[in-house]
Protein backbone atom coordinates (compact mmCIF):
# COMPACT_ATOMS: atom_id res chain seq x y z
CA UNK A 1 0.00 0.00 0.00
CA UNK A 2 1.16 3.46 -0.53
CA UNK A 3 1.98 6.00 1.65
CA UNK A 4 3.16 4.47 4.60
CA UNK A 5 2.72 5.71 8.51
CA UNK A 6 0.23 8.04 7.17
CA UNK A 7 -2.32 7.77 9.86
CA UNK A 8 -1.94 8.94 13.85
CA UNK A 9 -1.91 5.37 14.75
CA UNK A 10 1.11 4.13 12.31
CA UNK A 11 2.88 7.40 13.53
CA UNK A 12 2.72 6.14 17.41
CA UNK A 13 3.82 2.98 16.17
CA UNK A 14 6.66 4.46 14.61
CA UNK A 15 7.70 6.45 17.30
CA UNK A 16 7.28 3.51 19.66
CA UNK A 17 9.97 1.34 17.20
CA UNK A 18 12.31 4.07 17.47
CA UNK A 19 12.01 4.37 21.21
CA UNK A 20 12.35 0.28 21.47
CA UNK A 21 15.36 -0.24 19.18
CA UNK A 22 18.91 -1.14 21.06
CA UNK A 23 17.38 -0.21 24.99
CA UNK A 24 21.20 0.16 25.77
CA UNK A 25 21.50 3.26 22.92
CA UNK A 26 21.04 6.62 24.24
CA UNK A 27 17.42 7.74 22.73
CA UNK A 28 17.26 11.13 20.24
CA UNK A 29 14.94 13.65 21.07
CA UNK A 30 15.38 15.40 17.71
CA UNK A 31 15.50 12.11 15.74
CA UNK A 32 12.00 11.40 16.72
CA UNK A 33 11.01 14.87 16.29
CA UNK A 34 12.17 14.41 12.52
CA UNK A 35 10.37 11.54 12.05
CA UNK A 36 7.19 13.15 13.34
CA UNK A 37 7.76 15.94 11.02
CA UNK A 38 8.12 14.32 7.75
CA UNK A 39 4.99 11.67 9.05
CA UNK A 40 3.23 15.38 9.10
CA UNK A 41 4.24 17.03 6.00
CA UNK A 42 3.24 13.87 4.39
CA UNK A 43 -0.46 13.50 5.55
CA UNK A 44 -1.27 17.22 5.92
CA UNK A 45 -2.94 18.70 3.02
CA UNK A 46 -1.67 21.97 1.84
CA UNK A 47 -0.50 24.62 -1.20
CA UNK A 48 -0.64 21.68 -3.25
CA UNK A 49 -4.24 20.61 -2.61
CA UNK A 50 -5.64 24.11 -2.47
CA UNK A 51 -4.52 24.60 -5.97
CA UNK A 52 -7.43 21.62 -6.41
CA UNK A 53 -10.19 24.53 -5.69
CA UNK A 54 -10.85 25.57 -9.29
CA UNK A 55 -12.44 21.28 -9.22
CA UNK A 56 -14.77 21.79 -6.33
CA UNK A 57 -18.73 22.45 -7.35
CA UNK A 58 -21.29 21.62 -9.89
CA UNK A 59 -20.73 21.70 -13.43
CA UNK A 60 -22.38 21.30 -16.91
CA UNK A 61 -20.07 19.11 -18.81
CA UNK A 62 -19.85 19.22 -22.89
CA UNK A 63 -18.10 16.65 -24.57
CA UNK A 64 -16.70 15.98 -27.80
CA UNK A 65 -15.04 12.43 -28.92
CA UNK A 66 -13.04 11.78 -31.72
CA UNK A 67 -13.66 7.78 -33.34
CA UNK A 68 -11.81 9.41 -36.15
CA UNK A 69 -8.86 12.21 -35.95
CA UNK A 70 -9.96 13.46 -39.41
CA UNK A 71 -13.64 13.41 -38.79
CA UNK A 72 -15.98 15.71 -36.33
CA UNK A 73 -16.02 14.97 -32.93
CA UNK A 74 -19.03 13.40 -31.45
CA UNK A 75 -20.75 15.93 -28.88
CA UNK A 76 -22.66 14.71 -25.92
CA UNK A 77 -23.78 16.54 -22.51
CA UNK A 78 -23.25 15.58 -19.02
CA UNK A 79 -23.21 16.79 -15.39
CA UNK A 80 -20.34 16.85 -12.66
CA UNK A 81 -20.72 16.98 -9.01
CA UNK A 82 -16.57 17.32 -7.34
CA UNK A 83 -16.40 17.67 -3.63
CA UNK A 84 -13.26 17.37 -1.15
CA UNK A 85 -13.15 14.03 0.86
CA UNK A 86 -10.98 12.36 3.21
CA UNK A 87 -10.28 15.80 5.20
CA UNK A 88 -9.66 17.87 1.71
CA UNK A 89 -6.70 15.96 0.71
CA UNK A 90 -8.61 14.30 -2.55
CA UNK A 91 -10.96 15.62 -5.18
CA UNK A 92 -13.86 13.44 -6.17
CA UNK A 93 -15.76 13.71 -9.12
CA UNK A 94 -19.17 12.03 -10.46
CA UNK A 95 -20.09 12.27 -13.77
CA UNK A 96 -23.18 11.24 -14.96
CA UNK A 97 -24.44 11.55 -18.64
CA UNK A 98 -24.57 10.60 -22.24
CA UNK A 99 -22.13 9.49 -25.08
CA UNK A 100 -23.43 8.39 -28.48
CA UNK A 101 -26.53 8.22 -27.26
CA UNK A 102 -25.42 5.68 -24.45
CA UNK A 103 -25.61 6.54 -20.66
CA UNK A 104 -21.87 7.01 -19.53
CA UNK A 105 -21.12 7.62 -15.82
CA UNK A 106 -17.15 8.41 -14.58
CA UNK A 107 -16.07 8.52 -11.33
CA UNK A 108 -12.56 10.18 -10.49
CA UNK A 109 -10.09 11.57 -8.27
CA UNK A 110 -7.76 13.23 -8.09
CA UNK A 111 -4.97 14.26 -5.09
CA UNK A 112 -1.13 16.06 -4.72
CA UNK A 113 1.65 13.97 -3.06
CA UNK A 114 3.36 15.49 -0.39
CA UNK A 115 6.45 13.44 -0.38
CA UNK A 116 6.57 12.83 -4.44
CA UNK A 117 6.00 16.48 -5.15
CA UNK A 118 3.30 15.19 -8.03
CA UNK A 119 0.08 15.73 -8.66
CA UNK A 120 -1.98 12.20 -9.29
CA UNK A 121 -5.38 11.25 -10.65
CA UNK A 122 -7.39 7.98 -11.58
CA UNK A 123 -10.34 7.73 -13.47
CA UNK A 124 -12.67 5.07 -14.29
CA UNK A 125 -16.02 4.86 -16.23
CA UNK A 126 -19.13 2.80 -17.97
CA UNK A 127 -16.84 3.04 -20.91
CA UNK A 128 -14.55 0.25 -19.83
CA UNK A 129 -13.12 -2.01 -17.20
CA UNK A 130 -9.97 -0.35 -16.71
CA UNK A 131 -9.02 2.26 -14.21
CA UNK A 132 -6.18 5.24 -15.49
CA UNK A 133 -3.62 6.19 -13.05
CA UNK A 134 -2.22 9.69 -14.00
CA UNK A 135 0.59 11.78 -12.81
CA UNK A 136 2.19 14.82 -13.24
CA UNK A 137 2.91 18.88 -12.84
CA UNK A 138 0.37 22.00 -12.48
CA UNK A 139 1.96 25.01 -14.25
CA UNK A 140 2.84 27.28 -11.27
CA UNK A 141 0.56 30.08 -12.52
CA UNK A 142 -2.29 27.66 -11.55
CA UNK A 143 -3.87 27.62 -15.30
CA UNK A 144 -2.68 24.30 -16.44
CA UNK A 145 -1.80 20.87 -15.79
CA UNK A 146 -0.19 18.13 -17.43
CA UNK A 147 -0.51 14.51 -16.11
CA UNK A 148 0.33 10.98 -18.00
CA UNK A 149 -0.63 7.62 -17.47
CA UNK A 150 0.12 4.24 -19.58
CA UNK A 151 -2.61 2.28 -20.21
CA UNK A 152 -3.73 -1.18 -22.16
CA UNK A 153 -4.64 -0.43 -25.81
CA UNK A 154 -8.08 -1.82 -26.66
CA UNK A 155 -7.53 -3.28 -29.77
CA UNK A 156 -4.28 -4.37 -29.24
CA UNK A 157 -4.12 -5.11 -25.77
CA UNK A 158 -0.51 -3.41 -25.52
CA UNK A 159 0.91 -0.69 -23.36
CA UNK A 160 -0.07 2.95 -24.53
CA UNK A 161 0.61 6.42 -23.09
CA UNK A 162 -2.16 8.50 -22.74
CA UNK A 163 -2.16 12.17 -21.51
CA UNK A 164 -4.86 14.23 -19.77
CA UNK A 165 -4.24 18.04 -20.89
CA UNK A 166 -5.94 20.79 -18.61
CA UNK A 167 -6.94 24.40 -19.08
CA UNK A 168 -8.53 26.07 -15.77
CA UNK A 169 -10.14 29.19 -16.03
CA UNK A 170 -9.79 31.77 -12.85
CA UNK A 171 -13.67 31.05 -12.23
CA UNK A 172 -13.22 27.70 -12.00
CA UNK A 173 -14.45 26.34 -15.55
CA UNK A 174 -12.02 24.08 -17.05
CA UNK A 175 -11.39 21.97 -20.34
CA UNK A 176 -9.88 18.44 -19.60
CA UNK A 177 -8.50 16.96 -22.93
CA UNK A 178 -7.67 13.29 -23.36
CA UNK A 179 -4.38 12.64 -26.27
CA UNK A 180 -4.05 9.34 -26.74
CA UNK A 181 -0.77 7.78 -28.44
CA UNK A 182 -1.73 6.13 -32.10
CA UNK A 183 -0.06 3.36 -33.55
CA UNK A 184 2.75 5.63 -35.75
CA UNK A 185 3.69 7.18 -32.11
CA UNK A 186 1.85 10.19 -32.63
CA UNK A 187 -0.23 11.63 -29.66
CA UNK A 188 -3.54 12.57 -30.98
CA UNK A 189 -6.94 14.08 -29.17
CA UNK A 190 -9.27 11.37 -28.38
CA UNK A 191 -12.44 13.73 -25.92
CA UNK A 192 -12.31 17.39 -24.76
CA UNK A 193 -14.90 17.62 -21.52
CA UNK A 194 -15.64 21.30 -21.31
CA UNK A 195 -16.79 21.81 -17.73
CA UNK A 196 -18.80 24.86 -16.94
CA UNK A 197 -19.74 25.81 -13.36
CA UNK A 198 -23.35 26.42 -12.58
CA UNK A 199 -24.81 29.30 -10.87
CA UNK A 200 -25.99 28.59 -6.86
């Protein structure tokens, strides 16, 4: 499991190893002090979580998908509802709508690692069986984000990078774009959701 000692009870634990090992060593203070300090700047959320806001509400969701690079995309409507969880350290969206006339749902969230200094997502949907892990950067002017994630190729079953390309508005509306690498290598556009935040 990731993320080790990241709860109160695997930090007492901790401590209590440290305070255990070799009884005939002379115990640090400032050793376990350390410890407790990194266990804290792992689990606390902070400047990289808050830079999740723009997510957070209710949204009107257009999106287009490309079957065919050289064709029009297909456009279909939807509706997201992204809250914080687990003590505003992850994002959570549910998306609930229609693509090609079929009811599509997506669930997905995404987080920033303290210790790995990356911002992370997964996704999953009615549209397969597979769940995406992403990772990557936010620009540090807080209007885009880049994250990548390798994932098995339908048709061909083999590995394939796909990357999730985001534009964030300073109200909070934001385009996510899906690129998808084809079989010459090339990284083409595969669905745009344009999300659009409703009014209270």
């Amino acid at each position: 499991m990731r993320g080790h000692f990241r709860s109160p009870l695997l930090l007492v634990i901790v401590l209590a190893l440290v305070g255990c090992t070799g009884a005939q060593e002379v115990k640090s203070d400032s050793g376990d002090a350390d410890i407790a300090k990194a266990l804290d700047n792992a689990m606390d959320p902070g400047e990289g979580q808050k830079k999740l806001d723009f997510m957070v509400g209710e949204f009107d969701v257009k999106i287009r998908t490309w079957l065919d690079p050289a064709q029009p995309p297909i456009e279909s409507k939807a509706v997201a509802i992204t809250t914080w969880v687990l003590g505003h350290r992850y994002v959570q969206t549910m998306l609930s709508g229609h693509v090609m006339g079929e009811p599509f749902d997506g669930i997905g969230y995404a987080g920033y690692d303290n210790v790995s200094k990356q911002y992370q997502a997964t996704y999953m949907d009615s549209g397969s069986t597979g769940m995406e892990w992403f990772t990557g950067s936010m620009d540090p002017t807080g209007e885009s984000a880049k994250l990548s994630a390798t994932v098995a190729d339908a048709i061909t079953g083999k590995p394939t990078t796909v990357e999730m390309r985001l534009k964030i508005a300073a109200n909070g509306d934001h385009i996510t774009e899906l690129w998808e690498e084809n079989p010459t290598g090339k990284l083409v556009r595969i669905m745009e959701l344009q999300y659009t935040r409703r009014e209270p």
